[in-house]
Structure formats: structure tokens, C-alpha cells
Protein backbone atom coordinates (compact mmCIF):
# COMPACT_ATOMS: atom_id res chain seq x y z
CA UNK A 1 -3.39 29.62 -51.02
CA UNK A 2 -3.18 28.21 -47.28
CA UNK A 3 -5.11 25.68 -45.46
CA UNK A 4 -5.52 25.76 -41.87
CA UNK A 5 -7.23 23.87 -39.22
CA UNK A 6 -8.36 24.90 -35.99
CA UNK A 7 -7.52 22.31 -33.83
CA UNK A 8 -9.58 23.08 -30.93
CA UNK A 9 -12.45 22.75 -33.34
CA UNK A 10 -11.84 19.89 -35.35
CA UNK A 11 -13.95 17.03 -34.34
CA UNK A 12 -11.77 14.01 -36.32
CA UNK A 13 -14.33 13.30 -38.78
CA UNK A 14 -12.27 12.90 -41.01
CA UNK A 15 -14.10 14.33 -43.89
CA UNK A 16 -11.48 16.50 -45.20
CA UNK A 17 -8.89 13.73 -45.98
CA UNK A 18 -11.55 12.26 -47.60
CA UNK A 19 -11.70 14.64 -49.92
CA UNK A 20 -8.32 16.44 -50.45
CA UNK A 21 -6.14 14.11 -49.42
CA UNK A 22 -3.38 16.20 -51.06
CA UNK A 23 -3.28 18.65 -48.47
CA UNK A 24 -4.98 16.71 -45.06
CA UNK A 25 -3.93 13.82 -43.03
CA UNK A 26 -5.48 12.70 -39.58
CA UNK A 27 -3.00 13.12 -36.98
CA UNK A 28 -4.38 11.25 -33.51
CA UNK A 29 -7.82 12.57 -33.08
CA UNK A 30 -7.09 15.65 -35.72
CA UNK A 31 -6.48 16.78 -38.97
CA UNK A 32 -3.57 18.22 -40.01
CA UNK A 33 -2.45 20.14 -43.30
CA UNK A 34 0.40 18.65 -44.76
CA UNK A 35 1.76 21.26 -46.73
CA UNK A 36 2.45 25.08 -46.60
CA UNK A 37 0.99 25.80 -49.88
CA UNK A 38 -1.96 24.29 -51.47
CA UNK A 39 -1.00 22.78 -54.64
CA UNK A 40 -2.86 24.33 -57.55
CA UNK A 41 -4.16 21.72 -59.11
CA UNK A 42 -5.90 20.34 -55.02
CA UNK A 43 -7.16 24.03 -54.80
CA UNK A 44 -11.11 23.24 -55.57
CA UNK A 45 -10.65 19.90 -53.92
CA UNK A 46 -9.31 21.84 -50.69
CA UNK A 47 -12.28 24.63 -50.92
CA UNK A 48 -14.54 21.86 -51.33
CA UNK A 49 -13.13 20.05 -47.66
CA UNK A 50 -13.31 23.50 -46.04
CA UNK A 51 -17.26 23.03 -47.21
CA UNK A 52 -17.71 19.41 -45.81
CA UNK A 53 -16.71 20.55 -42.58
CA UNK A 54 -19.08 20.27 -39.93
CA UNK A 55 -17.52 21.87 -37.53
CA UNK A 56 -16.11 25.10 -39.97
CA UNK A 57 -12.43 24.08 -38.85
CA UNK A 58 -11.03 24.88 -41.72
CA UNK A 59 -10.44 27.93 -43.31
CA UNK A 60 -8.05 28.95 -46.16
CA UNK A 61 -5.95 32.06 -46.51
């Protein structure tokens, strides 16, 4: 499983290193994924940041 965020769409809420801070760190204004696979064990906490998004910059592959 792979995060990504859409960087022209994220907004730098922040929400989804709230959440899953496993995989997402704010980078400047953004969010970033921090690693190329999601770790099993942050999979339903990831699912559960692509849900808080606002702005549905996050999707996961």
C-alpha cells in the first residue's frame, strides 16, 4: 500500500500527521509521505488520514 499527496491540493492542515504520523510529516506549507510503503501495522491509521482530509489530497494506491 502507497500514500500519496497531491500537493497542489493540500491545504497544510495538517490533519493527516495528526493522525498517521507514521507515514506524514508537514514539509513548509505541505504534507509529505515519508515512506514508500505504508507500514502494515499504520495501514487503518493512513486510510483513516486519507478520510480527514478536507481537501481529498490524499489518496492511496
Amino acid at each position: 500500500m502507497k500514500a500519496v499527496v497531491d500537493p497542489d491540493l493540500c491545504t497544510g492542515c495538517g490533519l493527516c500527521v495528526d493522525v498517521c504520523l507514521e507515514v506524514f510529516e508537514m514539509e513548509g506549507e505541505i504534507a509529505i509521505v515519508i515512506v514508500d510503503e505504508v507500514p502494515e501495522d499504520a495501514e487503518d491509521t493512513a486510510r483513516e488520514a486519507v478520510e480527514s482530509c478536507p481537501v481529498e489530497a490524499i489518496t492511496i494506491e
